[in-house]
N, C-alpha and C. Protein backbone atom coordinates (compact mmCIF):
# COMPACT_ATOMS: atom_id res chain seq x y z
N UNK A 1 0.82 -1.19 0.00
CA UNK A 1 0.00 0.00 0.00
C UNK A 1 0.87 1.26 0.00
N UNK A 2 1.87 1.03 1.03
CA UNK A 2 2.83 2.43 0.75
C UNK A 2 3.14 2.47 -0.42
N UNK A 3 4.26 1.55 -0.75
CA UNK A 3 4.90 1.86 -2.07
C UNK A 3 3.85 2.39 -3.32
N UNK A 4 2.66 1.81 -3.36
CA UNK A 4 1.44 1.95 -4.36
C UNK A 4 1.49 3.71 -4.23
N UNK A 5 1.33 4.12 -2.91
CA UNK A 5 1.14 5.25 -2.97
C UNK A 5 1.94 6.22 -3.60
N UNK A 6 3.49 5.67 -3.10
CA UNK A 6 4.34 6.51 -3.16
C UNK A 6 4.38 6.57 -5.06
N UNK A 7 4.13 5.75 -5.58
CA UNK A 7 4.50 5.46 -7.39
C UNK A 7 3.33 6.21 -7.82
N UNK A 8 2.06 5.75 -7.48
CA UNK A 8 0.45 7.35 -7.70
C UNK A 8 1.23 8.90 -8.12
N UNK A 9 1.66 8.75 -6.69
CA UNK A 9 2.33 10.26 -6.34
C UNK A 9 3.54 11.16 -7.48
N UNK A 10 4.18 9.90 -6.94
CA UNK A 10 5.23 10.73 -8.15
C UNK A 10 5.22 10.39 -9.65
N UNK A 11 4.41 9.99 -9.94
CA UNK A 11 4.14 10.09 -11.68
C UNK A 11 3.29 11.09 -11.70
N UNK A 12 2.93 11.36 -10.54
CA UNK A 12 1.72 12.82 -11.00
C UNK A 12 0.49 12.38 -10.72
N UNK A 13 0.19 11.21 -10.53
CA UNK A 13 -1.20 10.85 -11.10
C UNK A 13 -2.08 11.75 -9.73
N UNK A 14 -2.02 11.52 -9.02
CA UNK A 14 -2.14 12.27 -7.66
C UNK A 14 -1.59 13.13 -7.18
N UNK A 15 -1.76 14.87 -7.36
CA UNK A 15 -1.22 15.79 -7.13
C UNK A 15 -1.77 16.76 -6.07
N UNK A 16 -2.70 16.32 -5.72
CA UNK A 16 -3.51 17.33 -4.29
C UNK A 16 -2.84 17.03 -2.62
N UNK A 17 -2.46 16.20 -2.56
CA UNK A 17 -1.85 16.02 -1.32
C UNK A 17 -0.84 16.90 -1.33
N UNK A 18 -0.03 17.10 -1.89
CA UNK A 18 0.97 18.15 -1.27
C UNK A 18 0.67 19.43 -1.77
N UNK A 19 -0.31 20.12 -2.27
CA UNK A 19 -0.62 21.20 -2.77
C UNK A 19 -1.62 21.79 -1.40
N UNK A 20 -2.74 20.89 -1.60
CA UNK A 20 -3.88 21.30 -0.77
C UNK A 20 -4.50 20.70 0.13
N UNK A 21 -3.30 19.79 0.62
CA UNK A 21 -2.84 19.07 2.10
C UNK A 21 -4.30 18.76 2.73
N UNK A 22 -4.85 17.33 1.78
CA UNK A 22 -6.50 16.50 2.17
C UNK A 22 -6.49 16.28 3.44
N UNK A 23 -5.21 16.07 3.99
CA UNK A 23 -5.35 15.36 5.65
C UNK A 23 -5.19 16.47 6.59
N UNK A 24 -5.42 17.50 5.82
CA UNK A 24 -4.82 18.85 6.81
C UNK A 24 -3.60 19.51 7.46
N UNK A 25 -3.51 19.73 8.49
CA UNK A 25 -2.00 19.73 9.27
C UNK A 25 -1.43 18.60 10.03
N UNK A 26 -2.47 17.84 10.17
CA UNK A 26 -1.74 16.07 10.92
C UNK A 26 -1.12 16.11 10.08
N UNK A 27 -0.68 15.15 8.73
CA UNK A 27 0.46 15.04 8.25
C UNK A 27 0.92 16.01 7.14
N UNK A 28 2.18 15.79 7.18
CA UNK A 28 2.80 17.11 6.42
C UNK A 28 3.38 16.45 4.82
N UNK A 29 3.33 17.32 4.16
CA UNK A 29 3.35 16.58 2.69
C UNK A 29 4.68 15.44 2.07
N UNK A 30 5.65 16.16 3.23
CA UNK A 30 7.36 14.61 2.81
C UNK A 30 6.75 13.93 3.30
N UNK A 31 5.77 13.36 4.37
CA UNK A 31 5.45 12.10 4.80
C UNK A 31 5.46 11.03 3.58
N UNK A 32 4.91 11.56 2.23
CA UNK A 32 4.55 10.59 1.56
C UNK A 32 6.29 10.30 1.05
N UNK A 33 7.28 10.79 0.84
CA UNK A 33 8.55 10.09 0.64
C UNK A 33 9.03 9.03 1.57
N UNK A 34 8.48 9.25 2.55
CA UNK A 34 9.05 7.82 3.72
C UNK A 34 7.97 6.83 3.29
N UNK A 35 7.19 6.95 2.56
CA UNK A 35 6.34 5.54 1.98
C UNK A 35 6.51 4.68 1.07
N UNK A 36 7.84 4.90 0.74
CA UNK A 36 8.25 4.52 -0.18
C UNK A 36 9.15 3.01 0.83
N UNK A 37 10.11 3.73 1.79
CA UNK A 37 10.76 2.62 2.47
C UNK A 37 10.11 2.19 3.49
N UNK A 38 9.31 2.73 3.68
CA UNK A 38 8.07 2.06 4.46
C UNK A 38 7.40 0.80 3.81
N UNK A 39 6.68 1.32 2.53
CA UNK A 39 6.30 -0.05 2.22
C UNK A 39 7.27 -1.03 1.81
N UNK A 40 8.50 -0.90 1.55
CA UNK A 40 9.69 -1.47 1.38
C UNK A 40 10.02 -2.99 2.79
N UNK A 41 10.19 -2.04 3.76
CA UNK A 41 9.97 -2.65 4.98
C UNK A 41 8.68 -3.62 5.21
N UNK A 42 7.83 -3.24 5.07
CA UNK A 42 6.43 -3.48 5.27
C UNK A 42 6.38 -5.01 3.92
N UNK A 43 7.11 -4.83 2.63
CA UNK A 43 6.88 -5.97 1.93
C UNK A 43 7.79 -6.83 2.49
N UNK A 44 8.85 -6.65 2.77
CA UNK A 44 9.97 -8.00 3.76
C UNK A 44 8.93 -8.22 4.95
N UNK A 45 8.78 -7.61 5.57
CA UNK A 45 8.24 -7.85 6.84
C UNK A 45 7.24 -9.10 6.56
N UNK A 46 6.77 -9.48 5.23
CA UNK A 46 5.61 -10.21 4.78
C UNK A 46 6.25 -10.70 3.84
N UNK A 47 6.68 -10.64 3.30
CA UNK A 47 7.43 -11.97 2.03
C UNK A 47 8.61 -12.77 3.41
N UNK A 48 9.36 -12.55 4.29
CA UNK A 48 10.79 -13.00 4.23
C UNK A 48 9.90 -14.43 4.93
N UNK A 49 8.53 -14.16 5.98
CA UNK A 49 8.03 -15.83 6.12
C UNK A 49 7.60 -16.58 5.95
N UNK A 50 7.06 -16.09 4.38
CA UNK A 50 6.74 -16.91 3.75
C UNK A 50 7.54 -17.62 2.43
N UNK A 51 9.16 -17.31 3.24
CA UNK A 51 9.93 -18.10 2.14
C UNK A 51 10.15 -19.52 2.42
N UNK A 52 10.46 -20.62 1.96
CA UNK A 52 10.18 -22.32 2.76
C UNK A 52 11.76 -22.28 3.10
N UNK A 53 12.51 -21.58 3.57
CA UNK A 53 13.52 -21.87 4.26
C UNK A 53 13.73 -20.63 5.49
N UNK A 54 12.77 -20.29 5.55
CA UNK A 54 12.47 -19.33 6.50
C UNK A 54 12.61 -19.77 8.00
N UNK A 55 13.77 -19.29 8.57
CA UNK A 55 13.36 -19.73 10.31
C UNK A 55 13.31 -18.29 11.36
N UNK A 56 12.54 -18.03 12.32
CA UNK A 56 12.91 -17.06 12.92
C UNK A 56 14.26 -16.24 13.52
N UNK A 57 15.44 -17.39 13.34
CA UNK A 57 17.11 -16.52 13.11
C UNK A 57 17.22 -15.86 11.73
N UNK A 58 16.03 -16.38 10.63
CA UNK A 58 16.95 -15.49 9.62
C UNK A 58 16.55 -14.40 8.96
N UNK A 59 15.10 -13.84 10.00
CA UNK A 59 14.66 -12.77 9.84
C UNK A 59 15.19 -11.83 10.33
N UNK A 60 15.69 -10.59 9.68
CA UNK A 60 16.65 -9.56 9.78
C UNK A 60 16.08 -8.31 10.46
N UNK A 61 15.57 -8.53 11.64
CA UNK A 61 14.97 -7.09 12.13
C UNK A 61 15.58 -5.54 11.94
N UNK A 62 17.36 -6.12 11.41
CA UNK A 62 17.94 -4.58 11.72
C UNK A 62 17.33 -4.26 9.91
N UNK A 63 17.35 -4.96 8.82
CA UNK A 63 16.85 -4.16 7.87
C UNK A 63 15.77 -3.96 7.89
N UNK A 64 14.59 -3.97 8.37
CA UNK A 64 13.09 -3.79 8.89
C UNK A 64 13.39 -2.26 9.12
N UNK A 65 14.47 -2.23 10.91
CA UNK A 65 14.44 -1.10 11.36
C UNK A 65 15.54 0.10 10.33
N UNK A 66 16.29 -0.59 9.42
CA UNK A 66 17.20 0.64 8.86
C UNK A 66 16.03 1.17 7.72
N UNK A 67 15.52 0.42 7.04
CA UNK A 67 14.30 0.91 5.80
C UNK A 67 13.20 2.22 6.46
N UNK A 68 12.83 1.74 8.05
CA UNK A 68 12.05 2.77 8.66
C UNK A 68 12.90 3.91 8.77
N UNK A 69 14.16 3.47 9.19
CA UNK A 69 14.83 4.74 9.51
C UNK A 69 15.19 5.50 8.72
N UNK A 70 15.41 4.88 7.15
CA UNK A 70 15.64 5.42 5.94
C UNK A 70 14.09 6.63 5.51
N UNK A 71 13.15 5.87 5.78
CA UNK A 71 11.58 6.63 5.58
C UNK A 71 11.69 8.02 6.31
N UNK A 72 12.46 7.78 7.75
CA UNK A 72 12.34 9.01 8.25
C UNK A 72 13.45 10.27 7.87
N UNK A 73 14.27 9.76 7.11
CA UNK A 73 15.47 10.75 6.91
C UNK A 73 14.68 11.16 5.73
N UNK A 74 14.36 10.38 4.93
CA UNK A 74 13.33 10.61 3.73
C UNK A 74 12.34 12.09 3.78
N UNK A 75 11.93 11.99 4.98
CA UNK A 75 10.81 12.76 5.43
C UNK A 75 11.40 14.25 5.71
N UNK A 76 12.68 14.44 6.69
CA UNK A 76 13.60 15.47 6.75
C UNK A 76 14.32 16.22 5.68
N UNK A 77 14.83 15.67 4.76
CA UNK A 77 15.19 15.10 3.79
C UNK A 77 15.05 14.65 2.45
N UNK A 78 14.79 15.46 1.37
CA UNK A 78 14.00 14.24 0.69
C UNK A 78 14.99 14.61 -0.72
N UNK A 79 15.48 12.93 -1.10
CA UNK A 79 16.55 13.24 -2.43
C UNK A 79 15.85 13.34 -3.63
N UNK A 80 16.53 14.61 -4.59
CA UNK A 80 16.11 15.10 -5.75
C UNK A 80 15.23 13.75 -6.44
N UNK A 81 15.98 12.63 -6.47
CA UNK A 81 15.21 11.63 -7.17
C UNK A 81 14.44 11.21 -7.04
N UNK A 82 13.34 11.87 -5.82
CA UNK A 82 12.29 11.12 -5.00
C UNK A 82 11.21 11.80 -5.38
N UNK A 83 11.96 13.12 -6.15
CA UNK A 83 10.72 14.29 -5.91
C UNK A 83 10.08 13.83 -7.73
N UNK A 84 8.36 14.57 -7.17
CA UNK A 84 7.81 14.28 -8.90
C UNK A 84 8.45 15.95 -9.58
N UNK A 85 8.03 15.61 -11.27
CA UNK A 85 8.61 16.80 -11.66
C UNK A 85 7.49 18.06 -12.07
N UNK A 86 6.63 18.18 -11.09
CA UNK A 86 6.60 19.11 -11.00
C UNK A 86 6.49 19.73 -9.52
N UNK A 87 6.71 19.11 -8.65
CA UNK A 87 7.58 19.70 -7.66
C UNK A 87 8.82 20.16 -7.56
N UNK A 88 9.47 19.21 -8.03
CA UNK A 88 10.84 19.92 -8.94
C UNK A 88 10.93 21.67 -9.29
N UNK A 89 9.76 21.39 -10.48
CA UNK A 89 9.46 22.64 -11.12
C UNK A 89 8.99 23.57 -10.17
N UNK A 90 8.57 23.27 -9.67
CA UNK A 90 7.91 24.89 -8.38
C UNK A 90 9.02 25.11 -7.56
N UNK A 91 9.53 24.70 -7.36
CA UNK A 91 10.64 24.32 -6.58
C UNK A 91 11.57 25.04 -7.12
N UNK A 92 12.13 25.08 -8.34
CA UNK A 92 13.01 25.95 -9.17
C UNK A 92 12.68 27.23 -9.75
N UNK A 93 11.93 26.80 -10.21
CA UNK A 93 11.01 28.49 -10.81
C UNK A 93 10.42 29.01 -10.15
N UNK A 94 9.52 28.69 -9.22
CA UNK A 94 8.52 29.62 -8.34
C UNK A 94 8.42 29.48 -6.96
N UNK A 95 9.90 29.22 -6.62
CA UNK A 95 9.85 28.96 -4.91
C UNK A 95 9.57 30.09 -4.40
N UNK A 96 9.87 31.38 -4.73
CA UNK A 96 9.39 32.86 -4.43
C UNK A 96 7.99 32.88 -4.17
N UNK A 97 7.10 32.39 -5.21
CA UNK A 97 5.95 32.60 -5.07
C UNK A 97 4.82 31.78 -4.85
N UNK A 98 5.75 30.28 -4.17
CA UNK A 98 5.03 28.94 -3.75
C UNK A 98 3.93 29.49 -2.83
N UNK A 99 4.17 30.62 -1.89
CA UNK A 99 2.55 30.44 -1.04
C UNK A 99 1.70 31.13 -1.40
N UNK A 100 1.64 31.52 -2.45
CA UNK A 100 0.41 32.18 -3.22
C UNK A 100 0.01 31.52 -3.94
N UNK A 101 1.01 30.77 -4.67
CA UNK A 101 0.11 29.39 -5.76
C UNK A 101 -0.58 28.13 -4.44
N UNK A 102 -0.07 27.91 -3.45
CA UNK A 102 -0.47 26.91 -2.48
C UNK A 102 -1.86 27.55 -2.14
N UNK A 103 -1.62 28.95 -1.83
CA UNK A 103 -3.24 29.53 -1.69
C UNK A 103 -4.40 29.67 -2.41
N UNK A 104 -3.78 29.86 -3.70
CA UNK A 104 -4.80 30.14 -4.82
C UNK A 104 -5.56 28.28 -5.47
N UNK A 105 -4.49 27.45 -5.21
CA UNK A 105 -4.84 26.14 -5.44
C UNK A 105 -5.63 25.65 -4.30
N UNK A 106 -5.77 26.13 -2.71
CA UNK A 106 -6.21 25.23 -1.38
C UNK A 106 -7.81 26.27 -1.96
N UNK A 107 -7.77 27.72 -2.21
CA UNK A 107 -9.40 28.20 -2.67
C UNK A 107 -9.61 27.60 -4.18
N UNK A 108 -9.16 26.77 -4.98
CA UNK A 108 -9.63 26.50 -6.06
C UNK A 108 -10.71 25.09 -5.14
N UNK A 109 -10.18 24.59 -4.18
CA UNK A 109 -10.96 23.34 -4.04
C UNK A 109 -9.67 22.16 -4.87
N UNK A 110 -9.66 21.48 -3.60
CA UNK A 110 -8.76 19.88 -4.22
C UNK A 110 -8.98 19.58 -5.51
N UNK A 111 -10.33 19.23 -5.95
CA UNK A 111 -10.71 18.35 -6.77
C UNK A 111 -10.26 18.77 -8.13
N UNK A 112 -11.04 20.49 -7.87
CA UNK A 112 -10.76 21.33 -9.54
C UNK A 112 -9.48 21.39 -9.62
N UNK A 113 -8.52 21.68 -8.94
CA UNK A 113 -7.12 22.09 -8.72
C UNK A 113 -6.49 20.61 -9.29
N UNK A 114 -6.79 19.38 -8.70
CA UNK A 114 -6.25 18.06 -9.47
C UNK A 114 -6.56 17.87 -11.23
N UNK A 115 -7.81 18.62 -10.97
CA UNK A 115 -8.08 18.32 -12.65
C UNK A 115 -7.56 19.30 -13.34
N UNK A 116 -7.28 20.56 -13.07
CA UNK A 116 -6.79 21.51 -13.84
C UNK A 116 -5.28 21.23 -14.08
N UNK A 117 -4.65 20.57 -13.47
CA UNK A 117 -2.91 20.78 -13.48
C UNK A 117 -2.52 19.33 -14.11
N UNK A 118 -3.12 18.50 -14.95
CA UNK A 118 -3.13 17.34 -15.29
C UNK A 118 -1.36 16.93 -15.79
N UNK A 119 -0.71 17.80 -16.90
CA UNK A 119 -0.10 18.09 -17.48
C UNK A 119 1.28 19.21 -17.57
N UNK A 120 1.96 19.20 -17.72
CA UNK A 120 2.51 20.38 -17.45
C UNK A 120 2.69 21.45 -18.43
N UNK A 121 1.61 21.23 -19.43
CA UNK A 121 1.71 22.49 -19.74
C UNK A 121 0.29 22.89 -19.18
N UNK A 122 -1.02 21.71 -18.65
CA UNK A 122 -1.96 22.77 -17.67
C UNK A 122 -1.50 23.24 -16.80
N UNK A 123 -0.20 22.29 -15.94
CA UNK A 123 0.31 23.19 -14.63
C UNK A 123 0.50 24.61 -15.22
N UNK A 124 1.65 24.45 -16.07
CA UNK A 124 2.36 26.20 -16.07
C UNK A 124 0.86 27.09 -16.89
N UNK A 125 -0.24 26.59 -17.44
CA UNK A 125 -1.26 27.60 -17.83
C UNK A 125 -2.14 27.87 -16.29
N UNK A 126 -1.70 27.15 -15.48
CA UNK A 126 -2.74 27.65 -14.00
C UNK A 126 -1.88 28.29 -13.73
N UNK A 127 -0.29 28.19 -13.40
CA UNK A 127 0.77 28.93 -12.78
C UNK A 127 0.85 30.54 -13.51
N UNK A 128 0.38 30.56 -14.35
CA UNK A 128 0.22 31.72 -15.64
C UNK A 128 -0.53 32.70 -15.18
N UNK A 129 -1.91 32.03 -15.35
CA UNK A 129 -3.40 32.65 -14.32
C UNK A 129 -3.03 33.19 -13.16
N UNK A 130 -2.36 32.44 -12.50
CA UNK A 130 -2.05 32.79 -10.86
C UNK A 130 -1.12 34.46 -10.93
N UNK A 131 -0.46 33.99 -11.49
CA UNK A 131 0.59 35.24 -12.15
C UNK A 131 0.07 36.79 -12.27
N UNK A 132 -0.77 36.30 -13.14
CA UNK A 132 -1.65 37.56 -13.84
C UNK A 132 -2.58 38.17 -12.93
N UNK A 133 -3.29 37.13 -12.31
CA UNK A 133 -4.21 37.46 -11.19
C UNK A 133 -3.50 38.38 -10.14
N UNK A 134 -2.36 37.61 -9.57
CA UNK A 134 -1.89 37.88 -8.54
C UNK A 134 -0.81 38.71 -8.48
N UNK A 135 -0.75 39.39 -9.63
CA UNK A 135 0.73 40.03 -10.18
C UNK A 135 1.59 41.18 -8.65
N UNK A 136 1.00 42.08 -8.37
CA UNK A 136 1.35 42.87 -7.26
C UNK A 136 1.96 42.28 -6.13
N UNK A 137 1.14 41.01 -5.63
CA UNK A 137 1.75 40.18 -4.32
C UNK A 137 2.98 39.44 -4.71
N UNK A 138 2.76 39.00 -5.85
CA UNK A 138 4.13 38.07 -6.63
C UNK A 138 5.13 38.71 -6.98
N UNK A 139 5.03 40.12 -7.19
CA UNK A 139 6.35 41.01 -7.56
C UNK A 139 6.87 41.42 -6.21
N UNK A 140 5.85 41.56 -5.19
CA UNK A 140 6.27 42.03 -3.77
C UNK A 140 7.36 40.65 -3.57
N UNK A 141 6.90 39.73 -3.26
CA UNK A 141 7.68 38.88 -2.97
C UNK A 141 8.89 37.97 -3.79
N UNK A 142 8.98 38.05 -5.10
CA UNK A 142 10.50 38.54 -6.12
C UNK A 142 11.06 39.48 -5.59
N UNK A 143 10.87 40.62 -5.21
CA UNK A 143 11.48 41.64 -4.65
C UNK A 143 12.23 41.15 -3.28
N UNK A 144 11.09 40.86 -2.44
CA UNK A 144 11.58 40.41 -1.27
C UNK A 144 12.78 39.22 -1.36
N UNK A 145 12.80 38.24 -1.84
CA UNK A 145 13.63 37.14 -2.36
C UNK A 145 14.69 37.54 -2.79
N UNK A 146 14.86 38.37 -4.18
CA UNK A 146 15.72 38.89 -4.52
C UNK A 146 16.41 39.67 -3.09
N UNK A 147 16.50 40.17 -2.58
CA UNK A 147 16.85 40.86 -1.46
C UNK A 147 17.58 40.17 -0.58
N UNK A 148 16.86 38.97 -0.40
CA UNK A 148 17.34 37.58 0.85
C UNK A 148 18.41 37.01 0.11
N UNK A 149 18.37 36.92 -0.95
CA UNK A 149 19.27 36.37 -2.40
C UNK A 149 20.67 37.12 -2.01
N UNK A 150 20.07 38.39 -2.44
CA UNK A 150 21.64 38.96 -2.68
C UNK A 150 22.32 39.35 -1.02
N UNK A 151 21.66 39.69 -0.16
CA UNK A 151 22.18 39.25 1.09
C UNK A 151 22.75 37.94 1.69
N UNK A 152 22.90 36.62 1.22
CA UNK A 152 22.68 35.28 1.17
C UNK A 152 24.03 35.48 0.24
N UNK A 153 24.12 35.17 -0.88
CA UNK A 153 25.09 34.94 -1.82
C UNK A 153 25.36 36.34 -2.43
N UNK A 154 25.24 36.64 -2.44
CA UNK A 154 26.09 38.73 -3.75
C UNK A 154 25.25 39.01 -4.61
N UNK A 155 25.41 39.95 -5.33
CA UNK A 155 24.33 39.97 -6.51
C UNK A 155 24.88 39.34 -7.69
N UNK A 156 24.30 38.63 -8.43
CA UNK A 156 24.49 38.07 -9.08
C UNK A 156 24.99 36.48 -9.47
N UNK A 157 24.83 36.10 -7.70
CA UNK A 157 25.25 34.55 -7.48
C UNK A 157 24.44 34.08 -7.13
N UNK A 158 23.09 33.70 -7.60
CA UNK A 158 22.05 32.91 -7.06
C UNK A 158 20.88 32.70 -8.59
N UNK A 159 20.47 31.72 -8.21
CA UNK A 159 19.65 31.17 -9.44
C UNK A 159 18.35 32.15 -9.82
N UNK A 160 18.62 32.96 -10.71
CA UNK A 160 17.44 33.46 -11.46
C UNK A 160 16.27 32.64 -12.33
N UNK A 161 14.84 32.32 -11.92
CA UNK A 161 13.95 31.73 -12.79
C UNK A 161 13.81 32.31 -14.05
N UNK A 162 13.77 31.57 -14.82
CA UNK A 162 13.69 31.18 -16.33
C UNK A 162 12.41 32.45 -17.01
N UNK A 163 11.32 32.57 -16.13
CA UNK A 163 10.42 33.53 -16.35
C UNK A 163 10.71 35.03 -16.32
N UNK A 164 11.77 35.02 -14.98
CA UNK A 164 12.23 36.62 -14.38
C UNK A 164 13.27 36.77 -14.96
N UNK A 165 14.01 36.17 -16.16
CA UNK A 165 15.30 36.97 -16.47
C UNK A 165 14.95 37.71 -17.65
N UNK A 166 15.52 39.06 -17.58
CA UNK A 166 15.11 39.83 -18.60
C UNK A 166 16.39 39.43 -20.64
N UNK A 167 15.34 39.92 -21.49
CA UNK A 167 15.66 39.70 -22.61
C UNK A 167 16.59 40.51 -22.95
């Protein structure tokens, strides 16, 4: 069941959980990367006794407990290769202006918000909308960023999005 989840997730097929967070604030959206070695764990835990040379010495509790422990670094943590791509993508281009798209997607409603972003070129045509709509708050906070940026690294040493660099 984990792993099922975790493969949903990152092909995209299921994109509302970490946008417009169904379970609320109980769990937080990396949870779903530790489900991956979770169900990992969770399938040994259930295949290793039903192998016919199976005895209770040769079940390996410490890889049980390193796979959980792996889920939780997962969760702190989570490696580029784990992530889907368009988390990726917000992530690179619009980390500036992630809590205004998180807002404008939690008032679209889960459901419309899953069906609208199917694709990525519907993502970047909602990310577009959001833009246009929201233009004043989104330049406030480019501004602001830029600022943390060049205080942080100098001007001119930090990753400019692909949208904001001028021609």
């Amino acid at each position: 069941m984990f792993t099922t989840f975790f493969v949903v997730i990152t092909f995209g097929i299921y994109k509302s959980w970490y946008i417009t967070r169904p379970m609320g604030t109980i769990f937080h959206p990396n949870m779903l990367f530790a489900s991956l070695p979770f169900g990992l764990a969770c399938l040994y835990g259930v295949i290793m006794p039903q192998l016919p040379n199976y005895t209770p010495e040769s079940f390996h509790g410490d890889i049980f407990v390193g796979l959980a422990l792996v889920g939780l670094v997962f969760m702190i943590w989570t490696p580029p290769f784990l992530k889907p791509w368009w988390i990726k993508m917000l992530e690179k281009e619009y980390v500036y202006c992630l809590p205004i798209l998180i807002e404008e997607a939690r008032r679209m409603g889960r459901w419309q918000w899953e069906a609208r972003v199917r694709t990525p070129k519907q993502m970047q045509s909602w990310i577009d909308e959001v833009i246009l709509k929201r233009k004043e708050d989104i330049n406030q906070l480019w501004k602001e960023y830029q600022q943390h940026m060049r205080r942080k690294y100098g001007k001119g040493n930090y990753y400019v999005p692909e949208h904001r660099r001028k021609s």
